[in-house]
Structures are given as structure tokens and as C-alpha cells.
PDB file of N, CA and C in Angstrom:
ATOM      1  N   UNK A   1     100.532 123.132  97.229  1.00  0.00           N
ATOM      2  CA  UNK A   1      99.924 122.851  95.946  1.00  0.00           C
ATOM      3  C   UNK A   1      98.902 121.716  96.068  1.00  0.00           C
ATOM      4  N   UNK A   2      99.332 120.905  97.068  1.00  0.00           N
ATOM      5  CA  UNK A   2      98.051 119.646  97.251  1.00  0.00           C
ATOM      6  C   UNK A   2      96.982 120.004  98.175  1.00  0.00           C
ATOM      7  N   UNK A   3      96.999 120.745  99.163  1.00  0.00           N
ATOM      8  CA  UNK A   3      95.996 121.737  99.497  1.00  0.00           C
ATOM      9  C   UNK A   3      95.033 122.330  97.974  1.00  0.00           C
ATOM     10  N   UNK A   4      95.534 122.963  97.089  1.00  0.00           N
ATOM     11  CA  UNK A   4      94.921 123.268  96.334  1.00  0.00           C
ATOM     12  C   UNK A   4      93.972 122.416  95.455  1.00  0.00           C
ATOM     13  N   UNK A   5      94.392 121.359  95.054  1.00  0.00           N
ATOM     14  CA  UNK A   5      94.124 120.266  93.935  1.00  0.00           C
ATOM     15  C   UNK A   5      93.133 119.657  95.082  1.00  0.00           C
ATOM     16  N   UNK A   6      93.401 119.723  96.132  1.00  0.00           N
ATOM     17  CA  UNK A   6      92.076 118.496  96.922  1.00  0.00           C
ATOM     18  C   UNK A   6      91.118 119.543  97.387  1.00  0.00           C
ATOM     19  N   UNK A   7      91.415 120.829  97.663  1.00  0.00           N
ATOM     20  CA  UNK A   7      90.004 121.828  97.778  1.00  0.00           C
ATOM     21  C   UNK A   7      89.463 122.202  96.597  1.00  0.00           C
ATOM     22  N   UNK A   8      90.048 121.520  95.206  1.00  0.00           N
ATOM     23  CA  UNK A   8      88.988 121.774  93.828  1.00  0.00           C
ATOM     24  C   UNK A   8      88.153 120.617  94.081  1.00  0.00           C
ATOM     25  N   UNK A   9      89.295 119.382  94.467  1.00  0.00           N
ATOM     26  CA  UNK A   9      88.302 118.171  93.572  1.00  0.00           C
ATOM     27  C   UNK A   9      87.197 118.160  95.045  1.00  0.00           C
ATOM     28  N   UNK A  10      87.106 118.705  96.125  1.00  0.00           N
ATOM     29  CA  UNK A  10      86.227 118.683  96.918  1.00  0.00           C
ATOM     30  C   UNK A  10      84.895 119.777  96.345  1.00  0.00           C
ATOM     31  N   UNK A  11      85.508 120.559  95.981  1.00  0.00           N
ATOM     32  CA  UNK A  11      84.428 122.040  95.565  1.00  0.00           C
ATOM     33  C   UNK A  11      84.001 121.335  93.964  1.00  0.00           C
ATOM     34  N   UNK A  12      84.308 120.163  93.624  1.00  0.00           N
ATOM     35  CA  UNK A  12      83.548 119.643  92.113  1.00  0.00           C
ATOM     36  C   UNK A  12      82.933 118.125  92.730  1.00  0.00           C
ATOM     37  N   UNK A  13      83.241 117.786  93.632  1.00  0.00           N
ATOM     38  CA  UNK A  13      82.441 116.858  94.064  1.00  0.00           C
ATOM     39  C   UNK A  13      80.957 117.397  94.754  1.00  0.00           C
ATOM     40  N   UNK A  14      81.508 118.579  95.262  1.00  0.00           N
ATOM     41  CA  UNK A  14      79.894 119.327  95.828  1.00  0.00           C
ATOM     42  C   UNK A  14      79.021 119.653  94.237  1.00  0.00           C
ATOM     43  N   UNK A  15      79.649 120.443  93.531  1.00  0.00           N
ATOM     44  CA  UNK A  15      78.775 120.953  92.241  1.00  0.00           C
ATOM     45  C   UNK A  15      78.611 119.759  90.883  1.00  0.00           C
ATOM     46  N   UNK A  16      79.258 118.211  91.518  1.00  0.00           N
ATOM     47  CA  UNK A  16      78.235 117.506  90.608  1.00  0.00           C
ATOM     48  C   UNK A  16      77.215 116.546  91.478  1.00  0.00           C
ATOM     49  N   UNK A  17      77.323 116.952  92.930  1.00  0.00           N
ATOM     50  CA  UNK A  17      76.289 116.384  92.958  1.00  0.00           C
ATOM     51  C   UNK A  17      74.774 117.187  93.155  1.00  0.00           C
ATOM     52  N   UNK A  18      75.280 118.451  93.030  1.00  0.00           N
ATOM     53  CA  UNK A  18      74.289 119.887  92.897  1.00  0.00           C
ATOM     54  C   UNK A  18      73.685 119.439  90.975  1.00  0.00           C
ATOM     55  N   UNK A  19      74.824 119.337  90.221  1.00  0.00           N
ATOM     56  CA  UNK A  19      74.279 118.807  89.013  1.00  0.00           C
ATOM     57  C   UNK A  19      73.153 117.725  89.035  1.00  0.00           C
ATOM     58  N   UNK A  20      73.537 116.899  89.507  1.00  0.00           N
ATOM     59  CA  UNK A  20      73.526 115.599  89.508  1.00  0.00           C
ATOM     60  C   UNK A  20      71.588 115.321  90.047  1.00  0.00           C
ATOM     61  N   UNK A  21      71.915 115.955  91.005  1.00  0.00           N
ATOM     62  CA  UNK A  21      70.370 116.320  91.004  1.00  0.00           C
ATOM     63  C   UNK A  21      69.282 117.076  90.375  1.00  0.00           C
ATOM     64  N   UNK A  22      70.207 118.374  89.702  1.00  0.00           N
ATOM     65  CA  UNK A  22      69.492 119.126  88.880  1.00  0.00           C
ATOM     66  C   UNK A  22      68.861 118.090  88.000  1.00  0.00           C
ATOM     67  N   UNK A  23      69.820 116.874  87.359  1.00  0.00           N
ATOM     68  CA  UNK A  23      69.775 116.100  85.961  1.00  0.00           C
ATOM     69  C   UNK A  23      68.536 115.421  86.244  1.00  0.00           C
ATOM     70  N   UNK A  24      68.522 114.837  87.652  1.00  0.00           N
ATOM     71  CA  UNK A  24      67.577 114.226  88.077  1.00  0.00           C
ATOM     72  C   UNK A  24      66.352 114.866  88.230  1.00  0.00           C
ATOM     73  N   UNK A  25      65.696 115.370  88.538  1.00  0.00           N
ATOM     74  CA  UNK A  25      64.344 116.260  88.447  1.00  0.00           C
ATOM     75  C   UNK A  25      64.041 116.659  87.377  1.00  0.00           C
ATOM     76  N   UNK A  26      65.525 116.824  86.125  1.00  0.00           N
ATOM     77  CA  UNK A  26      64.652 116.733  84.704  1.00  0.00           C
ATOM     78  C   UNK A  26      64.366 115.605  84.282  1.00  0.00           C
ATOM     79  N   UNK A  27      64.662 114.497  84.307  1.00  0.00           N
ATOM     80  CA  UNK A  27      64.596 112.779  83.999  1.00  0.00           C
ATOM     81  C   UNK A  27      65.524 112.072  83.373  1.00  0.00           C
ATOM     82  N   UNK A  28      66.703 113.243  82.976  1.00  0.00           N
ATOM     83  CA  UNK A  28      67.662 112.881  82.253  1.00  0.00           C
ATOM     84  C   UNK A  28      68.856 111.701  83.096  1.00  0.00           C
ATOM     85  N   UNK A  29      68.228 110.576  83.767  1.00  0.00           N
ATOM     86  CA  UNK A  29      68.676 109.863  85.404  1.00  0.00           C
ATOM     87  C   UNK A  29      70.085 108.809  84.520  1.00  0.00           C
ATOM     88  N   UNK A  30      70.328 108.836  83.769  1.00  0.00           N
ATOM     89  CA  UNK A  30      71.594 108.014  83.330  1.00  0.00           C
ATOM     90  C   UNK A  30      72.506 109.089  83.164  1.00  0.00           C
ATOM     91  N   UNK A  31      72.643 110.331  83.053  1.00  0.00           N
ATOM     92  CA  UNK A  31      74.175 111.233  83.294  1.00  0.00           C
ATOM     93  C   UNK A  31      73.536 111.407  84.672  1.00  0.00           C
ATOM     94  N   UNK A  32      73.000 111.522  85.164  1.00  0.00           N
ATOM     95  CA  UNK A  32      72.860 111.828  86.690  1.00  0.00           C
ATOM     96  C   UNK A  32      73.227 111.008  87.571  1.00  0.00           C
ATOM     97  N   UNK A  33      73.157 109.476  87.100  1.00  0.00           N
ATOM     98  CA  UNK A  33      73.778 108.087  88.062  1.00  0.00           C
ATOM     99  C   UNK A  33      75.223 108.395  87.681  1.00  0.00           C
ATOM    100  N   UNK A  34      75.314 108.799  86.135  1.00  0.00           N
ATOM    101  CA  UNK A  34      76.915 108.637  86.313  1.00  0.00           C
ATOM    102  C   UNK A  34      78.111 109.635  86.637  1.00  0.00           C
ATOM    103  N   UNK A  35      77.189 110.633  87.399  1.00  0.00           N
ATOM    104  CA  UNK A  35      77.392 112.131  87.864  1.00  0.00           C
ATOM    105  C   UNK A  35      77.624 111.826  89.037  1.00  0.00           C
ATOM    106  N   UNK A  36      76.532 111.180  90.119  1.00  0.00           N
ATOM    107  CA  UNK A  36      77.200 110.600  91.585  1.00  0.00           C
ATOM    108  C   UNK A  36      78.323 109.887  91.386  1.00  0.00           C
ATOM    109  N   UNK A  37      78.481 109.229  90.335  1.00  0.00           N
ATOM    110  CA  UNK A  37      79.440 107.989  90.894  1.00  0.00           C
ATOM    111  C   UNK A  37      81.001 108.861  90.527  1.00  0.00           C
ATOM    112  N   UNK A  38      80.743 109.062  89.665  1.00  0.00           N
ATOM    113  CA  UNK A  38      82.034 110.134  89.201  1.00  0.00           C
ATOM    114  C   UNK A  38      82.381 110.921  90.756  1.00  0.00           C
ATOM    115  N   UNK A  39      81.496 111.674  91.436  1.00  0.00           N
ATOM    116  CA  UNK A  39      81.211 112.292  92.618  1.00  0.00           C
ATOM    117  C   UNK A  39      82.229 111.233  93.951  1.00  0.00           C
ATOM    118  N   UNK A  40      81.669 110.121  93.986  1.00  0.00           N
ATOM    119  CA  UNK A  40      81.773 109.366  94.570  1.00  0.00           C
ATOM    120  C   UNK A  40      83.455 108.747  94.609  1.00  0.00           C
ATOM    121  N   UNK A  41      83.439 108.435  93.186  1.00  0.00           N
ATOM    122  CA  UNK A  41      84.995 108.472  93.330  1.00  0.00           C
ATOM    123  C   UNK A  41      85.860 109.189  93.158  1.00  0.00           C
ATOM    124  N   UNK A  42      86.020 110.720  92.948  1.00  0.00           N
ATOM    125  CA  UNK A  42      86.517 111.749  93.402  1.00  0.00           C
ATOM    126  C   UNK A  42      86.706 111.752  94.852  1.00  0.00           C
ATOM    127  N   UNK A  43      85.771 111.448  95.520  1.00  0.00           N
ATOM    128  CA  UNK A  43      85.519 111.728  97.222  1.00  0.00           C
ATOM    129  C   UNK A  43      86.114 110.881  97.165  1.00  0.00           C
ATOM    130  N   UNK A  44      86.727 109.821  97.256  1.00  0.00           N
ATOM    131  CA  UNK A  44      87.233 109.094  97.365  1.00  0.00           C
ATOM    132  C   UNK A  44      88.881 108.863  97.080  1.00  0.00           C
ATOM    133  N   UNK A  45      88.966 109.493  96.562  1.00  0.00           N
ATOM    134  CA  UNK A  45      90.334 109.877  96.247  1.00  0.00           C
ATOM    135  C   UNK A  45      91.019 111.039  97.101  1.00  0.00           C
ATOM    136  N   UNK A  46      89.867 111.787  97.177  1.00  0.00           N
ATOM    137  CA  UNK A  46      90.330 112.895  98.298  1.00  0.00           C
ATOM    138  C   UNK A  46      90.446 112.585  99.192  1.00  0.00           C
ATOM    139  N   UNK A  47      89.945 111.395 100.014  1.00  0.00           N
ATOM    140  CA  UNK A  47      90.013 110.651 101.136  1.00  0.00           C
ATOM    141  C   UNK A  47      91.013 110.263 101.322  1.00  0.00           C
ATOM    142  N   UNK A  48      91.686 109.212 100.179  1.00  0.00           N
ATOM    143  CA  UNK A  48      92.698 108.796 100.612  1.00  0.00           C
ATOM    144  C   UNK A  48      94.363 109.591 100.257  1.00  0.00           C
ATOM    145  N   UNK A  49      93.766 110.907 100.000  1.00  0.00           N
ATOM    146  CA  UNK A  49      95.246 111.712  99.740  1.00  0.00           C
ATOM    147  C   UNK A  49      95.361 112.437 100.664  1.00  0.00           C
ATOM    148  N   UNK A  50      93.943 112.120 101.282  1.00  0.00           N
ATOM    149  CA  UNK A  50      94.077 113.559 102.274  1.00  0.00           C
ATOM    150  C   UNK A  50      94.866 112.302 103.612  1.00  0.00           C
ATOM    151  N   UNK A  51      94.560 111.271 103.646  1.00  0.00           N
ATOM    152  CA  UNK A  51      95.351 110.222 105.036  1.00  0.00           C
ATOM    153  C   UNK A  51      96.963 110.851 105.480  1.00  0.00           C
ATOM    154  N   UNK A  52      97.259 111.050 106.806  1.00  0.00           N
ATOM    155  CA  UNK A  52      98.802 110.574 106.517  1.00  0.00           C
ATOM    156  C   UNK A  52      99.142 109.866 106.476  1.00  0.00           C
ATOM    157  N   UNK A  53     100.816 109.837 105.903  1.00  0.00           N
ATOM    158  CA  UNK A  53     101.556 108.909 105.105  1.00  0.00           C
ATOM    159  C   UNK A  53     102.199 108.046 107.107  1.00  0.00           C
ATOM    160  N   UNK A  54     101.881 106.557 106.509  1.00  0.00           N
ATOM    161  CA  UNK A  54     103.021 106.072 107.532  1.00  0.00           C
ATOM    162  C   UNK A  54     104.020 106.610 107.420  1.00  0.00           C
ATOM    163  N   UNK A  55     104.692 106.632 109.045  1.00  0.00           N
ATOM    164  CA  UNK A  55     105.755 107.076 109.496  1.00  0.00           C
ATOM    165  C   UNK A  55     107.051 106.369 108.618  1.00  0.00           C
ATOM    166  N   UNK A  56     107.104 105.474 108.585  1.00  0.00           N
ATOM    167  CA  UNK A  56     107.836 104.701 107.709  1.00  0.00           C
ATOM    168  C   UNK A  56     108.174 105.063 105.932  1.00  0.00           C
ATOM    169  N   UNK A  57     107.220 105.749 105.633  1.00  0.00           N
ATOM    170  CA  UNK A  57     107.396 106.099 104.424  1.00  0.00           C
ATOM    171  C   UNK A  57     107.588 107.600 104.803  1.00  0.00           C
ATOM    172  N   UNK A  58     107.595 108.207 105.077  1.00  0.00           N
ATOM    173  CA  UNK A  58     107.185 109.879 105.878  1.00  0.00           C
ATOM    174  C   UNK A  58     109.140 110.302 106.341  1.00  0.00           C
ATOM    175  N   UNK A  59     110.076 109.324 106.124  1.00  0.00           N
ATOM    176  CA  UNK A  59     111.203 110.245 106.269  1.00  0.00           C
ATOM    177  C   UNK A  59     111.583 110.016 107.542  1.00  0.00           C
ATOM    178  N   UNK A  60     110.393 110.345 108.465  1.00  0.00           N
ATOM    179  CA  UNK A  60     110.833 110.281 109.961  1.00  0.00           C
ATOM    180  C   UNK A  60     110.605 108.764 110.735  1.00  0.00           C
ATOM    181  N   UNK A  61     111.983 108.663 111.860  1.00  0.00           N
ATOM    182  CA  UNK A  61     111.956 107.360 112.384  1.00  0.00           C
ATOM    183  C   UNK A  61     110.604 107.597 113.495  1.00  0.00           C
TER     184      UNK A  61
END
């Protein structure tokens, strides 16, 4: 199930920053800054869910 939830928020981090640029080439550049960053910290979250867990917390000695 977490396979699933981190290959969305990866496949919506690609299509806002596909937005994000669209926004930009119309001039509309304040939802478009706040379209990367949204972007940005999504990726970022996927980053750190995607880490493994120390061994120590992980069950195994």
C-alpha cells in the first residue's frame, strides 16, 4: 500500500511541475512559485519515506 501512495505523490510531483510551468509561460508566476514548492515538498517527503528504517527500529537485531 506504501508502494502505492509514494508512486502517486511521485506521478503529482511530475504533473505539478508540468503545471507549474504551463502557469508560468502564461504569467500567472505566483500559483506557479507556489506549485514548485508544493512539488518540492512532496519530493521531499517521498524521500524520506522512501529511506530505510534503522535496524533498531526495523524489529531486527
Amino acid at each position: 500500500m506504501l508502494d502505492l501512495a509514494l508512486s502517486m505523490a511521485v506521478l503529482a510531483v511530475i504533473l505539478l511541475m508540468i503545471g507549474s510551468g504551463a502557469l508560468w509561460r502564461r504569467g500567472v508566476r505566483k500559483q506557479a512559485i507556489l506549485m514548485i514548492v508544493l512539488a518540492v515538498i512532496l519530493g521531499a517527503n517521498v524521500a524520506i519515506w522512501s529511506l530505510p528504517a534503522p535496524a533498531t527500529l526495523s524489529g531486527k537485531p
